[in-house]
Protein backbone atom coordinates (compact mmCIF):
# COMPACT_ATOMS: atom_id res chain seq x y z
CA UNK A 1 109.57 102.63 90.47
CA UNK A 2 112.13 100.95 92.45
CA UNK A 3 113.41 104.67 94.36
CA UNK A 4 109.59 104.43 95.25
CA UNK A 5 109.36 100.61 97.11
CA UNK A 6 112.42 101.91 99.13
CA UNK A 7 111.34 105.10 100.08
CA UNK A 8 108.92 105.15 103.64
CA UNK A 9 105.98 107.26 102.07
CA UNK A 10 105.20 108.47 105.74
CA UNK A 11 108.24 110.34 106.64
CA UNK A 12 110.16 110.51 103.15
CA UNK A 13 113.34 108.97 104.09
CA UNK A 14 114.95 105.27 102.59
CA UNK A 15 112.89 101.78 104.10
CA UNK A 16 114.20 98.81 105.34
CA UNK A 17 114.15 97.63 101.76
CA UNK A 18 116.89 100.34 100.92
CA UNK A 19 118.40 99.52 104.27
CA UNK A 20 119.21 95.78 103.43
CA UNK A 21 120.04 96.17 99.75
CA UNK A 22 122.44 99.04 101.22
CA UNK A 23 124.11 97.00 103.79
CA UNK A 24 124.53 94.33 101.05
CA UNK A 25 126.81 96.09 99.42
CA UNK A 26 129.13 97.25 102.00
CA UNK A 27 132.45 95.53 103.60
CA UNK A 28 132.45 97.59 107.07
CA UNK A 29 129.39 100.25 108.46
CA UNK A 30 128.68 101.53 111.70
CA UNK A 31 125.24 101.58 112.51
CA UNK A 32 123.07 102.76 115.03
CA UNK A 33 119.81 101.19 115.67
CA UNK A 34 117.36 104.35 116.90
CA UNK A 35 114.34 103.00 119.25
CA UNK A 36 111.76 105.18 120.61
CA UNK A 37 111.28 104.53 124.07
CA UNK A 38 107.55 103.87 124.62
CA UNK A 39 106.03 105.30 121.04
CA UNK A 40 102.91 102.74 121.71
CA UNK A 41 102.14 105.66 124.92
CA UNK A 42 102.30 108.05 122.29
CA UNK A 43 99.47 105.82 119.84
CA UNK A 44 97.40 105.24 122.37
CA UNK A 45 96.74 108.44 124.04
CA UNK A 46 96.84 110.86 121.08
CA UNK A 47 95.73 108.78 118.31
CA UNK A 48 97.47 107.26 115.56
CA UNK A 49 97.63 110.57 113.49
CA UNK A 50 99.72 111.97 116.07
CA UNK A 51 101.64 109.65 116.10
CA UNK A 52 102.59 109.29 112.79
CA UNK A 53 102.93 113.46 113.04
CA UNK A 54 105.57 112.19 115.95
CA UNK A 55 107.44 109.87 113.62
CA UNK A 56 107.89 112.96 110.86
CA UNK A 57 109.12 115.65 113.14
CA UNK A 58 111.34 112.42 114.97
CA UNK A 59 112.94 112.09 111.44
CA UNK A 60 114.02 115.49 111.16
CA UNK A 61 115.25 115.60 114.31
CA UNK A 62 117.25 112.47 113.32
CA UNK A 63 118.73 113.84 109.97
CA UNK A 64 119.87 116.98 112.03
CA UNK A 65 121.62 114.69 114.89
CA UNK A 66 123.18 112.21 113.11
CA UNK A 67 126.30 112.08 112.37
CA UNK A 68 127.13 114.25 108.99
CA UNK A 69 128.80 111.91 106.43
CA UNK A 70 125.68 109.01 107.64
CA UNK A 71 122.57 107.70 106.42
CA UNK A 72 119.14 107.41 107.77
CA UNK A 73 116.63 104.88 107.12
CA UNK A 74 113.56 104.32 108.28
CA UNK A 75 113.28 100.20 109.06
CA UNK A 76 110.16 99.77 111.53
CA UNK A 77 106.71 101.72 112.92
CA UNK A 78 108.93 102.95 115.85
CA UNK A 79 112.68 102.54 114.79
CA UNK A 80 115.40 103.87 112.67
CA UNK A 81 118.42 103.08 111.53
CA UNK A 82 121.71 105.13 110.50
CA UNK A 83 124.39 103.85 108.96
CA UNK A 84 128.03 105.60 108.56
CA UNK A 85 130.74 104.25 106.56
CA UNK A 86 133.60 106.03 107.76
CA UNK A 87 135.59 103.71 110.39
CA UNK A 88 135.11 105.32 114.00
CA UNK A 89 136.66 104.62 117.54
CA UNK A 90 134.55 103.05 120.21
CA UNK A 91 135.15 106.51 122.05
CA UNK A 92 133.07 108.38 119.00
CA UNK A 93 130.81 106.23 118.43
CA UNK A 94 129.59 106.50 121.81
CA UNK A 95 130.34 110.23 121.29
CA UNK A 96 127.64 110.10 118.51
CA UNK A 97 125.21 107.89 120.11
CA UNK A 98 125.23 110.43 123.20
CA UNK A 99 124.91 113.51 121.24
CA UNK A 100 121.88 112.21 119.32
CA UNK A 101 120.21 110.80 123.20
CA UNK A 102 120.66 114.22 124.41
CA UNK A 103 119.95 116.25 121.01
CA UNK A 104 116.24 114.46 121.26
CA UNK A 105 116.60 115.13 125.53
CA UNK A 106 116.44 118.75 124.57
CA UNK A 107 113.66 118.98 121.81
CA UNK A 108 110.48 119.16 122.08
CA UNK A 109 107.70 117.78 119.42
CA UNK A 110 104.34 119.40 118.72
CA UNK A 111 101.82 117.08 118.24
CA UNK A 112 98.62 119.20 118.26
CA UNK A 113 97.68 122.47 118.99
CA UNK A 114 99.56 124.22 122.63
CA UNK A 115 100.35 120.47 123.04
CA UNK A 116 104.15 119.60 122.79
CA UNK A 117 105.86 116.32 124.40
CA UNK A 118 109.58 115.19 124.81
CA UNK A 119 110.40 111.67 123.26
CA UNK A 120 113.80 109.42 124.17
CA UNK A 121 115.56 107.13 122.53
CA UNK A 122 117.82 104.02 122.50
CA UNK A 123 120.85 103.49 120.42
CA UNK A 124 121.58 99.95 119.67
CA UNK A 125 125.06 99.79 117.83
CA UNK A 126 126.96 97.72 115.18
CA UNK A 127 129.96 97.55 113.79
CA UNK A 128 130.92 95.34 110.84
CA UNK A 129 129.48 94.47 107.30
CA UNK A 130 126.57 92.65 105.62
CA UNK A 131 122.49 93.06 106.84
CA UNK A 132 123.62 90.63 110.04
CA UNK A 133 125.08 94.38 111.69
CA UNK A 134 120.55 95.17 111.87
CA UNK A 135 120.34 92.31 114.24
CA UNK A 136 123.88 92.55 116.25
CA UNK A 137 122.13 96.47 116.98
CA UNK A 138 118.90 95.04 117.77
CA UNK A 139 120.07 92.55 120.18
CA UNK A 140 122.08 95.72 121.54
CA UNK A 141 118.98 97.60 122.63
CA UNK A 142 117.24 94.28 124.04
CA UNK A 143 120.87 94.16 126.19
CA UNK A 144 120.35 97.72 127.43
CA UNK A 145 116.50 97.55 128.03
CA UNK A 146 117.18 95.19 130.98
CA UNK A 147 118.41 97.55 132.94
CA UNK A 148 117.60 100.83 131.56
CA UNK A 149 116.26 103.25 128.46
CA UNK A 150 117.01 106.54 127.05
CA UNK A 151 120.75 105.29 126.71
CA UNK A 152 122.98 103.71 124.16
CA UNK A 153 124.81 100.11 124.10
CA UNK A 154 127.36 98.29 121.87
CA UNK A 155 126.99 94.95 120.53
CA UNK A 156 129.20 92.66 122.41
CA UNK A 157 129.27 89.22 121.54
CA UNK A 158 131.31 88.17 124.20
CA UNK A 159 128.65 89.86 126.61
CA UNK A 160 127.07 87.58 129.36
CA UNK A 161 123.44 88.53 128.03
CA UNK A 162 124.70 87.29 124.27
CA UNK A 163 125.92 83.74 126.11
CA UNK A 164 122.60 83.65 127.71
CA UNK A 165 120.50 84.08 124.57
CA UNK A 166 122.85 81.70 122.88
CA UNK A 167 122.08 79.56 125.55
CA UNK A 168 118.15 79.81 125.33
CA UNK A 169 118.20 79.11 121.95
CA UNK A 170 120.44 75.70 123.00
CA UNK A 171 117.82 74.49 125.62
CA UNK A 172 114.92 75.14 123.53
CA UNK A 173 115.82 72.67 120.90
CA UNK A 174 116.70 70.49 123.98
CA UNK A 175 113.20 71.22 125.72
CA UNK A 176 111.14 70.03 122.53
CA UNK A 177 114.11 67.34 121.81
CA UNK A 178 112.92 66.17 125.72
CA UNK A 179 109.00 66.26 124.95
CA UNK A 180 109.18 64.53 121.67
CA UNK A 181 111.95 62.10 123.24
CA UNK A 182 109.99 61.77 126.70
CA UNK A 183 113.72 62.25 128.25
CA UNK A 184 111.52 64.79 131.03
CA UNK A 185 112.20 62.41 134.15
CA UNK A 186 111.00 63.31 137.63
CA UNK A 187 113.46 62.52 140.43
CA UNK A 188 112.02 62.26 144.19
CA UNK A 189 114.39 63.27 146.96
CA UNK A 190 113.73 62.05 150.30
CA UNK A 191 112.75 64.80 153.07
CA UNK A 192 114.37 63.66 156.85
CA UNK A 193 113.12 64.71 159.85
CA UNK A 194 116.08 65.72 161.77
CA UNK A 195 114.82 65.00 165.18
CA UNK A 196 113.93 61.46 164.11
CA UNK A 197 116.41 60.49 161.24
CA UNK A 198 112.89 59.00 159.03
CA UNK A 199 111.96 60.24 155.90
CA UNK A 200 108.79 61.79 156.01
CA UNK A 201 107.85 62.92 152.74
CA UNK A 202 109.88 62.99 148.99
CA UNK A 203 109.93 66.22 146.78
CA UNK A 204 109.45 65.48 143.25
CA UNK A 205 111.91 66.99 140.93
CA UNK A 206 112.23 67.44 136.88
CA UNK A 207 115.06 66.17 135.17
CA UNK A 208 116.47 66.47 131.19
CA UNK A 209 117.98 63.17 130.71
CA UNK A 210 120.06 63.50 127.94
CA UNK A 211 122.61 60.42 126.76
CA UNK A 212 122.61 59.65 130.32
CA UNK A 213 123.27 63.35 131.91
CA UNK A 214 120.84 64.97 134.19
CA UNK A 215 120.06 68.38 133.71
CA UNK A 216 118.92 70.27 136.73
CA UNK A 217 115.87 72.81 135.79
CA UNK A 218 117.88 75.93 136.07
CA UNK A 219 119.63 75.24 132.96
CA UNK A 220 116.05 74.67 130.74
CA UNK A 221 113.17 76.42 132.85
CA UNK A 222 113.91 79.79 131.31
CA UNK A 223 113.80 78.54 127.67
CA UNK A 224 110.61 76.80 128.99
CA UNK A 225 108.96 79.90 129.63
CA UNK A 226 109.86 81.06 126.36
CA UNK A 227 108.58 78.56 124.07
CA UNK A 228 105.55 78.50 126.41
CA UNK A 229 105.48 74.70 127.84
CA UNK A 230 106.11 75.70 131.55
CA UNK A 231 102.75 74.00 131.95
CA UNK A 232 103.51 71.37 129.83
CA UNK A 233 106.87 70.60 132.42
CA UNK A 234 104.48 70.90 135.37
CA UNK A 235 102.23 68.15 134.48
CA UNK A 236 104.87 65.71 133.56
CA UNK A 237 105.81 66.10 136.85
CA UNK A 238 102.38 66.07 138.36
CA UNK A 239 101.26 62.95 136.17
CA UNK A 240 105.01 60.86 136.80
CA UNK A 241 104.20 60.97 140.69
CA UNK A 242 101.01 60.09 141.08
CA UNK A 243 101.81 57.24 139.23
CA UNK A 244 104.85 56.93 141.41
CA UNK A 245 103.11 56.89 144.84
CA UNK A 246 99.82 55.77 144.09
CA UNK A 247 100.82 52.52 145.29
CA UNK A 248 102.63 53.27 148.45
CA UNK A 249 101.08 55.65 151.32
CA UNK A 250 104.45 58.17 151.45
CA UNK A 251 103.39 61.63 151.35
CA UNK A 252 105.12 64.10 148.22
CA UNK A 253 105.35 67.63 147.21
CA UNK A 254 105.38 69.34 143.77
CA UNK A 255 106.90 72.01 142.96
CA UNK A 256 105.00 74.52 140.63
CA UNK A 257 105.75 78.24 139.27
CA UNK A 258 103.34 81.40 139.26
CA UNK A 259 102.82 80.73 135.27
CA UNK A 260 100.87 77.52 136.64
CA UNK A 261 98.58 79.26 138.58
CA UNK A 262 98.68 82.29 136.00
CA UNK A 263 97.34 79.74 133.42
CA UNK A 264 94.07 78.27 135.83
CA UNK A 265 95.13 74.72 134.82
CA UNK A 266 95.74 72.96 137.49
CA UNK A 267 92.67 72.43 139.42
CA UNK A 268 90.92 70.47 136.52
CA UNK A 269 94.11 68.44 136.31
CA UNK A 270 94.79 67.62 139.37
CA UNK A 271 91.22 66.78 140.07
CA UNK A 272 91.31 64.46 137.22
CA UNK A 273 94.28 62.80 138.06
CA UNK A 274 93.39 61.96 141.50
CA UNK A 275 89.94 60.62 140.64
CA UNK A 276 92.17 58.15 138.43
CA UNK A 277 94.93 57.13 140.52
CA UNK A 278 93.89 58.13 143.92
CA UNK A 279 91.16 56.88 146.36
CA UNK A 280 89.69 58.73 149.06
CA UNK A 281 92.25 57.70 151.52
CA UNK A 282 95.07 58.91 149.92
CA UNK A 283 94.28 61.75 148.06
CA UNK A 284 95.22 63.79 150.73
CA UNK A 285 98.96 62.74 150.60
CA UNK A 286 99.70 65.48 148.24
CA UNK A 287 100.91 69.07 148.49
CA UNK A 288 102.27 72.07 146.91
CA UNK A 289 105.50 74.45 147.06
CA UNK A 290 105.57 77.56 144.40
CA UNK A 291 108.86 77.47 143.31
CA UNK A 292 110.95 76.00 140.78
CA UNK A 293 111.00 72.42 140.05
């Protein structure tokens, strides 16, 4: 019963399940982290029953290119995993990852009838021991697929795209610390006319303050996109300047980001916010630059 929950049923090789409880028990493993570059293409314009046909023949391609003394595993719809024990160079296992890009460059897969396609494929790969070697290949193929597919790439954790991640993950605590802490605080720098030495209008900037450090948006907008509260940023902004300049008659600018106008928000809240704070006199005082706060 137990050979059966970590056995994949479609394509007859060990699961994920088999995978982790395999990793478990081992001290050092090299393993490569097989993606198929765009299998949803595949789903969606032959079918799913084609697909899974795909994801058969794909595994015994795999057991054929893979390295002999490995194992394969299948972890995910679209990915596999293969795991070799022996200890390798950095020179074979890119040697292996290579052979197995170009093995899969050279076959071709029938998926109906007088109808045969080429897949790719992208090797993310681990070295080291225990199930955290799945992720470190993961994160390997996210690395690549910045800048290209059909190729292979070793986990660095020293890499700049690692530090950046790490970072993200930083500034999104800090970005809900900020909301929850209301430590978002809008700046407003003066805008001089050269030719007259007078300030003629302020630009209204975000800040993090954080035990009394300012935090420029560069360091926090991209982990604001990822958690989704770009918007949320934007009308901090918009709502600490009106309040700002609504009793003064100096003109401002906001800054706001294509995601703003993506999302169709800001018309209803600007409107409201200017039939609060604004009269008719001065509601004009306001404009807009796309770009980042």
């Amino acid at each position: 019963m137990m050979q059966d929950l970590q056995c994949d049923s479609l394509t007859n090789v060990a699961n994920r399940f088999a995978l982790i409880d395999y990793l478990r028990h081992v001290k050092h493993a090299n393993l490569f982290l097989v993606d198929i570059d765009n299998f949803n293409n595949i789903n969606n314009n032959y079918g799913f029953e084609a697909g899974d046909r795909v994801l058969v023949r794909i595994a015994e391609l795999l057991s054929l290119a893979k390295p002999y003394t490995s194992r394969l595993f299948r972890i995910n719809s679209d990915e596999f995993a293969i795991v070799c024990l022996e200890m390798m160079s950095l020179q074979r296992l890119s040697d292996a990852a290579s052979s197995m890009i170009s093995f899969f460059d050279q076959s071709e897969i029938e998926i109906a009838q007088d109808l045969c396609i080429k897949v790719s494929i992208s090797v993310g790969i681990a070295i080291g021991g225990g199930s955290e070697i799945l992720n470190q290949a993961r994160t390997a193929i996210e690395e690549l697929r910045e800048h290209k597919r059909a190729s292979f790439k070793i986990y660095d954790a020293s890499s700049a795209f690692i530090k950046k991640q790490q970072e993200n993950v930083y500034w999104i605590n800090k970005i809900k610390e900020a909301f929850e802490g209301e430590h978002l605080l809008t700046y407003y720098q003066p805008i001089v006319n050269n030719a007259t030495g007078k300030v003629e209008k302020y630009e209204c900037l975000i800040r993090i303050c954080d035990d009394g450090i300012l935090t420029p948006p560069i360091r926090f907008m991209e982990a604001s996109k990822l958690t989704g509260t770009l918007s949320l940023v934007t009308k901090t902004v918009i709502t600490q300047s009106f309040k700002m300049f609504s009793a003064n008659e100096l003109e401002f600018s906001i800054n706001i980001t294509n995601t703003d106008l993506y999302l169709n928000f800001l018309e209803e809240f600007l409107l409201k916010k200017v039939f609060k704070i604004f009269d008719s006199k001065t509601d004009k005082r306001l404009s807009f630059l796309d770009g980042s706060k």
